[in-house]
PDB file of N, CA and C in Angstrom:
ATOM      1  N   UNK A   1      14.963  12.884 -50.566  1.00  0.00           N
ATOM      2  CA  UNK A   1      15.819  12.982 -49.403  1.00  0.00           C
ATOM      3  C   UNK A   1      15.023  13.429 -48.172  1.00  0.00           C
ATOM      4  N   UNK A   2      13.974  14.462 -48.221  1.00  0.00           N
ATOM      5  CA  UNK A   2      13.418  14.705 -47.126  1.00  0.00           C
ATOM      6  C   UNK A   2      12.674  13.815 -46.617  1.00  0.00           C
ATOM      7  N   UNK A   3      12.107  13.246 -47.816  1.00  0.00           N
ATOM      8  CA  UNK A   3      11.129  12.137 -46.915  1.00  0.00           C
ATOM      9  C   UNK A   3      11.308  10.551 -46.579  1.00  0.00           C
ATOM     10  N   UNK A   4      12.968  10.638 -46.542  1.00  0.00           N
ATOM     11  CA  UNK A   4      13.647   9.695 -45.836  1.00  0.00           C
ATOM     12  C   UNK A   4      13.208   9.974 -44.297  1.00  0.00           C
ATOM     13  N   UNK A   5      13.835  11.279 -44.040  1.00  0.00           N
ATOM     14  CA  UNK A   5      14.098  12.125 -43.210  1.00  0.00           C
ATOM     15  C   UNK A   5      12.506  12.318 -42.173  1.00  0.00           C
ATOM     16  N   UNK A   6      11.667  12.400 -43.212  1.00  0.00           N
ATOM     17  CA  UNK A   6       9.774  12.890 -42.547  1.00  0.00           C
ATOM     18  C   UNK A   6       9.063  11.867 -42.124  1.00  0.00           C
ATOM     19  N   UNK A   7       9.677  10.256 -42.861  1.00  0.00           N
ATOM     20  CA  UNK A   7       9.277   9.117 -42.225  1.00  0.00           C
ATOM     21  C   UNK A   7       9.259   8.750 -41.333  1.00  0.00           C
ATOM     22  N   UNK A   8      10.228   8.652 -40.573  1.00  0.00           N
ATOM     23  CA  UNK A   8      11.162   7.958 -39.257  1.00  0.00           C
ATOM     24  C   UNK A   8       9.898   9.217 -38.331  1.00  0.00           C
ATOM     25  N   UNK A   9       9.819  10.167 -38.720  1.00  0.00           N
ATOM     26  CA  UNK A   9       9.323  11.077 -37.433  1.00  0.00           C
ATOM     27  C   UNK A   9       7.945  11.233 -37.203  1.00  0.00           C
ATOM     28  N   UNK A  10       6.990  10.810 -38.770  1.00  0.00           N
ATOM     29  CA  UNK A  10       5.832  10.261 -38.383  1.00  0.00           C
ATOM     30  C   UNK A  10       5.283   9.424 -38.106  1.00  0.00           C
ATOM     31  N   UNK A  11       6.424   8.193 -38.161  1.00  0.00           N
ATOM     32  CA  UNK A  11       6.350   6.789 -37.614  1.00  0.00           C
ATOM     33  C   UNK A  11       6.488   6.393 -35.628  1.00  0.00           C
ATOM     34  N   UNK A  12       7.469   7.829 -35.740  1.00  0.00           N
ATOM     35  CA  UNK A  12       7.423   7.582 -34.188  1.00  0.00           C
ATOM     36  C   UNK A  12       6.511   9.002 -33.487  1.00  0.00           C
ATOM     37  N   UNK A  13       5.842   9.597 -34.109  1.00  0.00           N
ATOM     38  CA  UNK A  13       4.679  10.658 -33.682  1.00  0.00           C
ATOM     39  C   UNK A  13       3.581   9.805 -33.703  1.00  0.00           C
ATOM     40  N   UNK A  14       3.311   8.614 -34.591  1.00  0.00           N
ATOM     41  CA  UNK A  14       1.882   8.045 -34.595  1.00  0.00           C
ATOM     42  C   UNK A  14       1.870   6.815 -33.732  1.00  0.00           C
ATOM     43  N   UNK A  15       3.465   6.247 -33.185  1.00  0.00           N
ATOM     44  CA  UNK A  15       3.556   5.641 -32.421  1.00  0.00           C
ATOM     45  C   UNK A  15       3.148   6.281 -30.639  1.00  0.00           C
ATOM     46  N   UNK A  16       3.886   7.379 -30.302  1.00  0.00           N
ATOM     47  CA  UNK A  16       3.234   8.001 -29.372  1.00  0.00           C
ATOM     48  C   UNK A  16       1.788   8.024 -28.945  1.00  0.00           C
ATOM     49  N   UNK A  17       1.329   8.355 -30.302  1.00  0.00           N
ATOM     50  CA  UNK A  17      -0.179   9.310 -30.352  1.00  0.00           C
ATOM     51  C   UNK A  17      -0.853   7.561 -29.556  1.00  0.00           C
ATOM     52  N   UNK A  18      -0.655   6.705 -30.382  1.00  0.00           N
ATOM     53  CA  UNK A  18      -1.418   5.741 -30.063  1.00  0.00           C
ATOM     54  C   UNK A  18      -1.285   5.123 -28.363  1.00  0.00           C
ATOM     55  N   UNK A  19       0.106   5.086 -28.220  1.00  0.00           N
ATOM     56  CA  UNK A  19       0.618   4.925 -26.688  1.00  0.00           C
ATOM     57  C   UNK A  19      -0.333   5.722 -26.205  1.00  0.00           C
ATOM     58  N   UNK A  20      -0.537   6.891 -25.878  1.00  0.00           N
ATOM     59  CA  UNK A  20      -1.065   7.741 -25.162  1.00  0.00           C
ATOM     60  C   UNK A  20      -2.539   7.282 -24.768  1.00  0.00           C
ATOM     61  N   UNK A  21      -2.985   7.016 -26.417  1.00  0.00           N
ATOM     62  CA  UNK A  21      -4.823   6.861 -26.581  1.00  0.00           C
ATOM     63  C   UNK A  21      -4.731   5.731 -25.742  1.00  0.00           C
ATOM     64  N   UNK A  22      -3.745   4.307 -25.410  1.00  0.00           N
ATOM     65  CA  UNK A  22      -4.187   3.138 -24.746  1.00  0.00           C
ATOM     66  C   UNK A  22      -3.911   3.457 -23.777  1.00  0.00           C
ATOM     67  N   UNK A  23      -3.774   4.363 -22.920  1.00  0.00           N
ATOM     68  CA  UNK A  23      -3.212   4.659 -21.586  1.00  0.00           C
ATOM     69  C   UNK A  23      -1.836   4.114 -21.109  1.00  0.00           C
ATOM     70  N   UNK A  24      -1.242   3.565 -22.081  1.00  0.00           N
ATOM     71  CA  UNK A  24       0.514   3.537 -21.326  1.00  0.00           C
ATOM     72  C   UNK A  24       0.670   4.037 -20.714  1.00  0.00           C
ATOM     73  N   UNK A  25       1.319   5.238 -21.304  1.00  0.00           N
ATOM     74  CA  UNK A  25       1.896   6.203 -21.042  1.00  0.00           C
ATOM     75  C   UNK A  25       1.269   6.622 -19.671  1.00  0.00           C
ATOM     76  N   UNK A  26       0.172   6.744 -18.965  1.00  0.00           N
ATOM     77  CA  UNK A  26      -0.496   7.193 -18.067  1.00  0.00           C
ATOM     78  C   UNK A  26      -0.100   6.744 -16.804  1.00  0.00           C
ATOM     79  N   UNK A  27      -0.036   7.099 -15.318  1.00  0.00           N
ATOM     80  CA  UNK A  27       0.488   6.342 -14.348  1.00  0.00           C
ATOM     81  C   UNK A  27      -0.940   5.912 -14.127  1.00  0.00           C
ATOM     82  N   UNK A  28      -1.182   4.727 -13.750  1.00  0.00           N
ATOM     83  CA  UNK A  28      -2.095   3.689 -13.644  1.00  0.00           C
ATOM     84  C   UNK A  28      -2.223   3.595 -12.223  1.00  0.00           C
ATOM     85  N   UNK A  29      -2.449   3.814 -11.232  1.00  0.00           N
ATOM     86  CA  UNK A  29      -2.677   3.448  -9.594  1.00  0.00           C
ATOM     87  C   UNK A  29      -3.556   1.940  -9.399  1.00  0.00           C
ATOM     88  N   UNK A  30      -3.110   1.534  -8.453  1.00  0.00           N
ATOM     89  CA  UNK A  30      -3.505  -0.057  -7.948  1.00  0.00           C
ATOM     90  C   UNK A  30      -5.039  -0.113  -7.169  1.00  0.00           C
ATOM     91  N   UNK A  31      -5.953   0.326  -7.967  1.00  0.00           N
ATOM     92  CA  UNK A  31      -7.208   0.880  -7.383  1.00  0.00           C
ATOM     93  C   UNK A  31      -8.590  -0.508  -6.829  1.00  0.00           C
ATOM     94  N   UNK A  32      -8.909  -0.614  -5.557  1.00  0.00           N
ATOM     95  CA  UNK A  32     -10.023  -1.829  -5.543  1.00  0.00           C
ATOM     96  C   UNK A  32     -11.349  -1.587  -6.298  1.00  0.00           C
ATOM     97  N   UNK A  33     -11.521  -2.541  -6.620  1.00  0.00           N
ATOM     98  CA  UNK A  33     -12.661  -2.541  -7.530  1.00  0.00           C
ATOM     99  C   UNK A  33     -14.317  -2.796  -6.740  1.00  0.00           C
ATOM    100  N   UNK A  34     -14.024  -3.736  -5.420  1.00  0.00           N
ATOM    101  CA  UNK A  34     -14.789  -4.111  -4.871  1.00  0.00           C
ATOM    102  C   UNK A  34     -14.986  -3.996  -3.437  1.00  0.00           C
ATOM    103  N   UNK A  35     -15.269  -4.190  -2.790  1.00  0.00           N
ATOM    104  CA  UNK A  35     -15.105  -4.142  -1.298  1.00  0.00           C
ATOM    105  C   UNK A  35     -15.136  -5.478  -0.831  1.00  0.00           C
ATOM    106  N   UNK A  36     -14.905  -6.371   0.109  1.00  0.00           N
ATOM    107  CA  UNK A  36     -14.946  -7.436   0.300  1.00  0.00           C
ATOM    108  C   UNK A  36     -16.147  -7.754   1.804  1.00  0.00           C
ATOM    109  N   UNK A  37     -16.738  -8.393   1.726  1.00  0.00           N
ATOM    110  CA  UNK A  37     -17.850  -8.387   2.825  1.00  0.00           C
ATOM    111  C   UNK A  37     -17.713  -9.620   3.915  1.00  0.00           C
ATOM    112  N   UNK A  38     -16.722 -10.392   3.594  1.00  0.00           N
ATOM    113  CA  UNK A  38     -16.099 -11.043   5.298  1.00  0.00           C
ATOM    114  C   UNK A  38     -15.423 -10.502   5.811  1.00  0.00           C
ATOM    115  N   UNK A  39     -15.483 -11.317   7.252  1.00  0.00           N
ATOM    116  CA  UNK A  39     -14.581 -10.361   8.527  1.00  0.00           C
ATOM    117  C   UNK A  39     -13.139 -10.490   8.099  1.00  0.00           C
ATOM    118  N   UNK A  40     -12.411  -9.762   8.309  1.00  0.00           N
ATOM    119  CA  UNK A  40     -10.795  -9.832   8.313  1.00  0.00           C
ATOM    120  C   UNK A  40     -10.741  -9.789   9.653  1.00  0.00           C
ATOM    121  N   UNK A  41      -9.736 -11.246   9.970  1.00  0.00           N
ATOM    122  CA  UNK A  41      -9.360 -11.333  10.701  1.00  0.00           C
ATOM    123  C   UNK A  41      -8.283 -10.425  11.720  1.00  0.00           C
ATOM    124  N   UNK A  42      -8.203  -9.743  12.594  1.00  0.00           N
ATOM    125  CA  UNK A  42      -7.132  -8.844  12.622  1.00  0.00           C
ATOM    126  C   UNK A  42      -5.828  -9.769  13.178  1.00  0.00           C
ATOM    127  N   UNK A  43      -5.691 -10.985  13.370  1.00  0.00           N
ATOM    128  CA  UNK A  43      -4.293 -11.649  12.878  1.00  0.00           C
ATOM    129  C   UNK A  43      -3.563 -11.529  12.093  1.00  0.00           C
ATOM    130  N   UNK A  44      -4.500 -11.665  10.626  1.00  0.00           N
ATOM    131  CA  UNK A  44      -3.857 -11.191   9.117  1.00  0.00           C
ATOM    132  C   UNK A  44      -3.239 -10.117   9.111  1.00  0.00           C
ATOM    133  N   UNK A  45      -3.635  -8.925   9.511  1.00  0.00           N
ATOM    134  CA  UNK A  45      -3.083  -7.540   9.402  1.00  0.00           C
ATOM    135  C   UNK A  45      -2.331  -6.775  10.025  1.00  0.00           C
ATOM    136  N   UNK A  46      -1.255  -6.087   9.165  1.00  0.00           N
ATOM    137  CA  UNK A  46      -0.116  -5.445   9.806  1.00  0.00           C
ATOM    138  C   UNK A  46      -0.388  -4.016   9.439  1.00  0.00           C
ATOM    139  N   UNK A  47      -1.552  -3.453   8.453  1.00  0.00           N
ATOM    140  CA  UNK A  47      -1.300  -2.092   8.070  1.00  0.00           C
ATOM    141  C   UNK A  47      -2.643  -1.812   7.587  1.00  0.00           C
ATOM    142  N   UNK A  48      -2.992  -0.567   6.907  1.00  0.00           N
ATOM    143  CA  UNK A  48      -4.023  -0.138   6.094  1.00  0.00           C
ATOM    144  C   UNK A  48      -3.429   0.690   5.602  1.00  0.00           C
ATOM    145  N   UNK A  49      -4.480   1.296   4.540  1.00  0.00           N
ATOM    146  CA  UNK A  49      -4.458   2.680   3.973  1.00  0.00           C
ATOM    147  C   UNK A  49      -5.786   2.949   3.526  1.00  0.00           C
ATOM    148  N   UNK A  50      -5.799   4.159   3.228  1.00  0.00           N
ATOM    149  CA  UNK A  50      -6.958   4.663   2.728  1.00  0.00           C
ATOM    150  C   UNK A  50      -7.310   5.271   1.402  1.00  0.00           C
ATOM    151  N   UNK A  51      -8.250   4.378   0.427  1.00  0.00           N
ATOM    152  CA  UNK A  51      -8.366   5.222  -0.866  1.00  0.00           C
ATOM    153  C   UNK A  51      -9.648   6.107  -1.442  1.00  0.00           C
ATOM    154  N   UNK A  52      -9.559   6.534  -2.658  1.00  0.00           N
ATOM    155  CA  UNK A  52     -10.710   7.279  -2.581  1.00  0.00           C
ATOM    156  C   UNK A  52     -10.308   8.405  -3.680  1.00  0.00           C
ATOM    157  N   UNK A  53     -11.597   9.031  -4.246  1.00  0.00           N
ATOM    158  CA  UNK A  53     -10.827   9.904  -5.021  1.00  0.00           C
ATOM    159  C   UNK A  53      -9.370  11.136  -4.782  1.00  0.00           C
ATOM    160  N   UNK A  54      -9.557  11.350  -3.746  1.00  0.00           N
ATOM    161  CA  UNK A  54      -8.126  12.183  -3.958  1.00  0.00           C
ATOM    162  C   UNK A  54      -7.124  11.113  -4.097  1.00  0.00           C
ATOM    163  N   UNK A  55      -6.814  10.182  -4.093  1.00  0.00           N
ATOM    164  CA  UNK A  55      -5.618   8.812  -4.622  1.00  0.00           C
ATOM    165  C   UNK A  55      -5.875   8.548  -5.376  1.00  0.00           C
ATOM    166  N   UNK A  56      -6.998   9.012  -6.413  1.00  0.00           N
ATOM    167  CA  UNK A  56      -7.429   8.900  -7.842  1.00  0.00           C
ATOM    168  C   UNK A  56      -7.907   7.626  -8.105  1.00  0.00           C
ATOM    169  N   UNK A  57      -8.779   7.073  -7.564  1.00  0.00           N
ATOM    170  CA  UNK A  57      -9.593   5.761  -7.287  1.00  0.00           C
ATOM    171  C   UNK A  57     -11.164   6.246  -7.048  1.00  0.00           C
ATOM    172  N   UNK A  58     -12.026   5.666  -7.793  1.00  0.00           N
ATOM    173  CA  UNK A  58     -13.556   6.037  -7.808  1.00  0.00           C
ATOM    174  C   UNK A  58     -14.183   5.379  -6.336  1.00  0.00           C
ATOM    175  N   UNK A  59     -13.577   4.015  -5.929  1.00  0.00           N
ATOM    176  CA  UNK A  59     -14.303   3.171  -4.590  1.00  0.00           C
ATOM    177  C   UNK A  59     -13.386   4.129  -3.739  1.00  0.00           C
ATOM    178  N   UNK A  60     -14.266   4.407  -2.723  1.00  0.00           N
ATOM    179  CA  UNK A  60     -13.618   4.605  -1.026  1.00  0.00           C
ATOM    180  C   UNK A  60     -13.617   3.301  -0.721  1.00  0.00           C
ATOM    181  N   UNK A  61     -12.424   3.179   0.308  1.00  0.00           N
ATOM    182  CA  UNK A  61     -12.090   2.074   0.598  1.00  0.00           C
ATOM    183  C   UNK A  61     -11.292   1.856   1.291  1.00  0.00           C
ATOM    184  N   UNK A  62     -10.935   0.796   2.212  1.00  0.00           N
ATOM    185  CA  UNK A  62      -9.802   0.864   3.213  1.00  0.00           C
ATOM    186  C   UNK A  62      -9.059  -0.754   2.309  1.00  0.00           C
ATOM    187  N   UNK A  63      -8.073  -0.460   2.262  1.00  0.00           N
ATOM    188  CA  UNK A  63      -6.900  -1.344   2.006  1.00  0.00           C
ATOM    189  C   UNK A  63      -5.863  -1.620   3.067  1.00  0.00           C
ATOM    190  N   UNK A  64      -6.443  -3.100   3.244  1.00  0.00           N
ATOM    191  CA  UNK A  64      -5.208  -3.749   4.610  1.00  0.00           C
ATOM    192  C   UNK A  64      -4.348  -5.077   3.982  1.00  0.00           C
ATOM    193  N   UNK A  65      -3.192  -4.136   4.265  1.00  0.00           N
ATOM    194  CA  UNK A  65      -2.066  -5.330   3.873  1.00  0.00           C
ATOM    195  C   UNK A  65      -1.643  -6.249   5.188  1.00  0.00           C
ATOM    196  N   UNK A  66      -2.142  -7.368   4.448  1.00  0.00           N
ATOM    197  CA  UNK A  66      -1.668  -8.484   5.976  1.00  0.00           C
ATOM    198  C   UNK A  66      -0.040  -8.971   5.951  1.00  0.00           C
ATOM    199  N   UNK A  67      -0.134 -10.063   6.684  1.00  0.00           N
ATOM    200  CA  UNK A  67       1.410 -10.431   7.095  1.00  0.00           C
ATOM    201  C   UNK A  67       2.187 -10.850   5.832  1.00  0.00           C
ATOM    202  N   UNK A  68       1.065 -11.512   5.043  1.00  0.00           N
ATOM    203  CA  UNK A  68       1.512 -12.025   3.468  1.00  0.00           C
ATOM    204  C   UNK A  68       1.888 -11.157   2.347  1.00  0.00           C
ATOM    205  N   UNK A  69       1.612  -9.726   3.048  1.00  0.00           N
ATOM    206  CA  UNK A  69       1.900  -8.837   2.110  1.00  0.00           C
ATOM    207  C   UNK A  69       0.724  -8.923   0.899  1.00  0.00           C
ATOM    208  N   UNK A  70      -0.893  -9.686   1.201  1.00  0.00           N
ATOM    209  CA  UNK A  70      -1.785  -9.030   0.362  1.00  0.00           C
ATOM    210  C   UNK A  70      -2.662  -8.298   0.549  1.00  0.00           C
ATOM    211  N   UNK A  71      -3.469  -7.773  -0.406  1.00  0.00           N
ATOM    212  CA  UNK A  71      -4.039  -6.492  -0.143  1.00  0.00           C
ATOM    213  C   UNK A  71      -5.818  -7.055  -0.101  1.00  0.00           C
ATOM    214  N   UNK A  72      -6.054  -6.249   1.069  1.00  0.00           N
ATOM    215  CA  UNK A  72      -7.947  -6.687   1.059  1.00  0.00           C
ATOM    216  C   UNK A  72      -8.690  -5.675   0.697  1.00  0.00           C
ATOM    217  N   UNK A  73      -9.423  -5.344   0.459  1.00  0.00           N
ATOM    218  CA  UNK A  73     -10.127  -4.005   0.371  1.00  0.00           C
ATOM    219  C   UNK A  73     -11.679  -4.028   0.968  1.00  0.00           C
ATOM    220  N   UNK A  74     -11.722  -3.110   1.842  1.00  0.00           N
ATOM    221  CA  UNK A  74     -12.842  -3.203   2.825  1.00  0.00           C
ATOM    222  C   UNK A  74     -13.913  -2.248   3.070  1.00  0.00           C
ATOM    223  N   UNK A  75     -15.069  -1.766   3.039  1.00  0.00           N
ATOM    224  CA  UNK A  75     -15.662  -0.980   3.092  1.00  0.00           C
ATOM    225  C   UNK A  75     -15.249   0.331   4.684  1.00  0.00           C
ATOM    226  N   UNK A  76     -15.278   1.240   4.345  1.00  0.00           N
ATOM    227  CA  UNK A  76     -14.895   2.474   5.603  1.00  0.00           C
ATOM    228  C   UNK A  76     -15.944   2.383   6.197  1.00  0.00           C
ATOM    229  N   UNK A  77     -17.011   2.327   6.094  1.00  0.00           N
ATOM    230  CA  UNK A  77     -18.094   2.803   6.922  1.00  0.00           C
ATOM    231  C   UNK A  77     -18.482   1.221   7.695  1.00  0.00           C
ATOM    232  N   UNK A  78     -17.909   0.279   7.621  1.00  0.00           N
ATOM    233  CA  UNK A  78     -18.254  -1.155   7.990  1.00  0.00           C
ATOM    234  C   UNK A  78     -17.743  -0.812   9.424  1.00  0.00           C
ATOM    235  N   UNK A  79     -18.778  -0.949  10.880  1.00  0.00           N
ATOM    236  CA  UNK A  79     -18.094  -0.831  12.003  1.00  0.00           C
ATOM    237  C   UNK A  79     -16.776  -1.777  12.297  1.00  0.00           C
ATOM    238  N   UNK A  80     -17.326  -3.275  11.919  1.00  0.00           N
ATOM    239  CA  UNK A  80     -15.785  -4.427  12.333  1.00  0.00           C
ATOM    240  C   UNK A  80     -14.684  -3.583  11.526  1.00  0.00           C
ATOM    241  N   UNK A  81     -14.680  -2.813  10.458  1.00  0.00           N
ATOM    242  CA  UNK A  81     -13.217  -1.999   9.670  1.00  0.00           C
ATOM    243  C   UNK A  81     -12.949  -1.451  10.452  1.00  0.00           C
ATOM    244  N   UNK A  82     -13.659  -0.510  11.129  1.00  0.00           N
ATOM    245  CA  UNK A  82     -13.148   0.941  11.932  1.00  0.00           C
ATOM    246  C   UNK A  82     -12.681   0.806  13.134  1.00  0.00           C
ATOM    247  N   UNK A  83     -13.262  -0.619  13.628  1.00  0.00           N
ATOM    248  CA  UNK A  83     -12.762  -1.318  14.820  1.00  0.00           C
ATOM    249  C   UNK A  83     -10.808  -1.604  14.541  1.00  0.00           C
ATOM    250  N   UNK A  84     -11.378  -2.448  13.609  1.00  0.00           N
ATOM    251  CA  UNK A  84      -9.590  -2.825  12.549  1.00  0.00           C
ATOM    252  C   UNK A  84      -8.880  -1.882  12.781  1.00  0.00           C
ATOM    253  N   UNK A  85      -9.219  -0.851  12.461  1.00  0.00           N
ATOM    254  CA  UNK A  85      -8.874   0.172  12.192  1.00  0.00           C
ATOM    255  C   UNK A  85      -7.936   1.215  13.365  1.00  0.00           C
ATOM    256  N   UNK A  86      -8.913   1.082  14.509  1.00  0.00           N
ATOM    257  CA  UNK A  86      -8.406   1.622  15.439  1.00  0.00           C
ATOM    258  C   UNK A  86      -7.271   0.906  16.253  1.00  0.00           C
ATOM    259  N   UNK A  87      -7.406  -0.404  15.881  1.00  0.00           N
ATOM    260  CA  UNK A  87      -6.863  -1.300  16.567  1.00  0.00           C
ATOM    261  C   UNK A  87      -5.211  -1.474  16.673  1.00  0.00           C
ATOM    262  N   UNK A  88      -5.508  -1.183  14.953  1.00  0.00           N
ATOM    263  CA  UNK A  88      -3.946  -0.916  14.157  1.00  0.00           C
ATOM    264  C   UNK A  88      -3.425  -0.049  14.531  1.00  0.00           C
ATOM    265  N   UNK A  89      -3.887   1.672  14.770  1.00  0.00           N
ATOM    266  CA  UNK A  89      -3.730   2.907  15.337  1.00  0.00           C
ATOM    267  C   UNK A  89      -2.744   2.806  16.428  1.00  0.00           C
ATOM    268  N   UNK A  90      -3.637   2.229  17.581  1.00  0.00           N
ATOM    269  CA  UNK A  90      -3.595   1.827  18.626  1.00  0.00           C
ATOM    270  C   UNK A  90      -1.889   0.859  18.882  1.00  0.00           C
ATOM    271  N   UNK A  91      -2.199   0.196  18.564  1.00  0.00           N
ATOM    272  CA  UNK A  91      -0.843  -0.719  18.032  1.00  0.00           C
ATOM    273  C   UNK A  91       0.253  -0.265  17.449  1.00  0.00           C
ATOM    274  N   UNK A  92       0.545   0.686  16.653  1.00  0.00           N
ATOM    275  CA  UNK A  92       1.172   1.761  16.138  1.00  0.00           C
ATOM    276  C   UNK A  92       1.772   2.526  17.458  1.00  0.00           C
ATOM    277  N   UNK A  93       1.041   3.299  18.103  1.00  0.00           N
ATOM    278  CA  UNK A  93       1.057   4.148  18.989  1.00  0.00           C
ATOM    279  C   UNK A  93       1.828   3.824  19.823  1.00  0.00           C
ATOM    280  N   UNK A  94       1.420   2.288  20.316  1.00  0.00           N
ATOM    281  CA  UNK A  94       2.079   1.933  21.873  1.00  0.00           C
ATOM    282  C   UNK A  94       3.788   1.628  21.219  1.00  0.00           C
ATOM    283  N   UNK A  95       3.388   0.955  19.945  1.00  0.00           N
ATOM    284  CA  UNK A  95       5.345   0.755  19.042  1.00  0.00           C
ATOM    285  C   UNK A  95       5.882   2.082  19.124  1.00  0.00           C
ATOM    286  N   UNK A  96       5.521   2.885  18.781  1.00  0.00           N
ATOM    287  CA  UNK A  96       6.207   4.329  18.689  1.00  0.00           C
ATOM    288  C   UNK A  96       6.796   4.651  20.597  1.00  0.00           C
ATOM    289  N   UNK A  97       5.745   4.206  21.551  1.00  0.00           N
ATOM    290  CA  UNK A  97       6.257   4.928  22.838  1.00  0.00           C
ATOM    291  C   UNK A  97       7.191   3.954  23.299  1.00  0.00           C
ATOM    292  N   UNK A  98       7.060   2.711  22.852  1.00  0.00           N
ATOM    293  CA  UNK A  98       8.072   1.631  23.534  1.00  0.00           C
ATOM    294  C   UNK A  98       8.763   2.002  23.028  1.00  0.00           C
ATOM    295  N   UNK A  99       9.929   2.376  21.685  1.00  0.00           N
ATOM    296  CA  UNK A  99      10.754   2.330  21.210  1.00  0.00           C
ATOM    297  C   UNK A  99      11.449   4.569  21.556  1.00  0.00           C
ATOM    298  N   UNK A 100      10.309   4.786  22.477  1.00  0.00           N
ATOM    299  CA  UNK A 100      10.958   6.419  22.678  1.00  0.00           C
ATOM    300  C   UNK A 100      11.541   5.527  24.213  1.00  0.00           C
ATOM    301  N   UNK A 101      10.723   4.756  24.799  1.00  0.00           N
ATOM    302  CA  UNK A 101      11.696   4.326  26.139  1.00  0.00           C
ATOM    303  C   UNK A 101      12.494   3.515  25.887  1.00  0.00           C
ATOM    304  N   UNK A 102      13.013   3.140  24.687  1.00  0.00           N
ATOM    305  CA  UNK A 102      14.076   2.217  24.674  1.00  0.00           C
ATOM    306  C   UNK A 102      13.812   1.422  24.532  1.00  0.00           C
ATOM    307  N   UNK A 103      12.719  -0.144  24.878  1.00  0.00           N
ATOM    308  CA  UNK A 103      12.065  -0.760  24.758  1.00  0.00           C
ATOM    309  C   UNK A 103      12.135  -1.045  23.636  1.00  0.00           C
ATOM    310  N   UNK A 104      12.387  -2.446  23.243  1.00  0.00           N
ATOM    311  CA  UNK A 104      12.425  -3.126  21.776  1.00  0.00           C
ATOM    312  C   UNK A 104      10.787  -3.790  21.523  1.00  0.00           C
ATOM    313  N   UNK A 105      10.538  -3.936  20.915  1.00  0.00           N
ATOM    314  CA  UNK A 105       9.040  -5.146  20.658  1.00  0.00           C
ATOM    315  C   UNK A 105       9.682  -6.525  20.990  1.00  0.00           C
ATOM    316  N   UNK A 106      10.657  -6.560  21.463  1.00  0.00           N
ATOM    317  CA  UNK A 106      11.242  -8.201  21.943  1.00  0.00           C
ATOM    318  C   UNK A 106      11.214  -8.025  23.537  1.00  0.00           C
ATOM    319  N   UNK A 107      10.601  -7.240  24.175  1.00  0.00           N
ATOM    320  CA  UNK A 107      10.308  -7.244  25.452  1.00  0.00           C
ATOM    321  C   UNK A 107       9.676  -8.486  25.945  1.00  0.00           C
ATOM    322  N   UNK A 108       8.731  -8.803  25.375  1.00  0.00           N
ATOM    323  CA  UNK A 108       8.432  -9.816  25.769  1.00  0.00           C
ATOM    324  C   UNK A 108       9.193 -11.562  24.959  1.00  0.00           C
ATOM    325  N   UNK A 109       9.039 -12.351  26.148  1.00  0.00           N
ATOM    326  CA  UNK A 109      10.037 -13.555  25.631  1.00  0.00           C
ATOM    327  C   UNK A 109      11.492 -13.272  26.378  1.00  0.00           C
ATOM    328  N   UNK A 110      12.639 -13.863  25.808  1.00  0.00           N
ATOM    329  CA  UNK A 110      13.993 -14.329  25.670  1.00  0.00           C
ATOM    330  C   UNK A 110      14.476 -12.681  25.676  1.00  0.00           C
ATOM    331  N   UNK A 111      15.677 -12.217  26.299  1.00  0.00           N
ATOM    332  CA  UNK A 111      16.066 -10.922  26.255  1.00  0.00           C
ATOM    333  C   UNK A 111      17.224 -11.120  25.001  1.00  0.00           C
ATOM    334  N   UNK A 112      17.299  -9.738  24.533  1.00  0.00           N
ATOM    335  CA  UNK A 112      18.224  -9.620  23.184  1.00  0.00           C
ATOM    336  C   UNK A 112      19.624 -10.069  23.295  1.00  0.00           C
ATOM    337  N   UNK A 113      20.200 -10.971  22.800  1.00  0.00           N
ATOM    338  CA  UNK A 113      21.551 -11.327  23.375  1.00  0.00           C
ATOM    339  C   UNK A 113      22.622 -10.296  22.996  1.00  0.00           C
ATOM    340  N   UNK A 114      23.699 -10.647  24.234  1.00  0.00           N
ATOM    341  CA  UNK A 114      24.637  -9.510  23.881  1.00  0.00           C
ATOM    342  C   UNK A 114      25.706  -9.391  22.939  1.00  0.00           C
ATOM    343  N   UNK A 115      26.771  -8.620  22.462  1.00  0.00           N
ATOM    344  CA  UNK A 115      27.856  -9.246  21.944  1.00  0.00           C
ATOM    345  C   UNK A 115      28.618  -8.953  22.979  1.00  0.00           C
ATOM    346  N   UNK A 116      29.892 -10.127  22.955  1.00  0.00           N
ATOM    347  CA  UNK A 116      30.607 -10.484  23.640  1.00  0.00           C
ATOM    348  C   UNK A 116      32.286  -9.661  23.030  1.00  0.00           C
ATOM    349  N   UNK A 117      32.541  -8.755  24.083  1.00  0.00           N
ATOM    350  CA  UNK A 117      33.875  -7.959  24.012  1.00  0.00           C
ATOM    351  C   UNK A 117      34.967  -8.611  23.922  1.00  0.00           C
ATOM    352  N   UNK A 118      35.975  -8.731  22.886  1.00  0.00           N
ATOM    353  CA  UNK A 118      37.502  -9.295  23.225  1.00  0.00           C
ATOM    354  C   UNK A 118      38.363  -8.703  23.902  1.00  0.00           C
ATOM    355  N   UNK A 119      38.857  -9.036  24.401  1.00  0.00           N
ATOM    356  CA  UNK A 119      40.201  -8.408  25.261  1.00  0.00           C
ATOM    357  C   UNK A 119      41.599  -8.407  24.367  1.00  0.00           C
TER     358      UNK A 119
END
């Protein structure tokens, strides 16, 4: 009777144990492996980030997600990156003050149409 009972629990203790050893269980982060050594265009790009060991990634690295939503990975110390880099900043910055004056990013072009009140 007990070792009805002792089965089931070393079946799912040695199931664990093994999960663990293959790294399942582990949170896994989306880490670049490489750096990429053509120019990125800064058309492509809407964002970056920055990795490196404190994000628990061995490459430093700048990661820019373009319009397509994919990811490049670029060396930090590459001047054309840091250029990228600032550029995006920069671009950021001026969105944040247009939108404290009210100012939509549809400033330029066709003005926002209105809705129309019933009586």
């Amino acid at each position: 009777m007990a070792l009805r009972l002792l089965l089931p629990l070393l079946l799912l203790a040695a199931t664990l144990l093994i999960t663990q050893a293959q790294g399942i269980g582990s949170s896994a982060s989306d880490c670049c492996l490489k750096n990429s050594r053509r120019p990125i265009p800064s058309s492509w790009v809407k964002s970056y980030s920055l990795q490196g060991p404190e994000s628990g990634c061995l490459l430093r690295a700048v990661v820019f997600t373009t319009k397509k939503n994919k990811k490049i990975c670029a060396s930090p110390t590459d001047s054309a990156v840091q250029k990228l880099m600032q550029n995006l900043d920069k671009k950021v910055k001026n969105d944040k003050k247009d939108k404290k004056r009210g100012q939509s990013s549809r400033s330029k072009g066709r003005p926002k149409r209105q809705k129309r009140q019933q009586v």
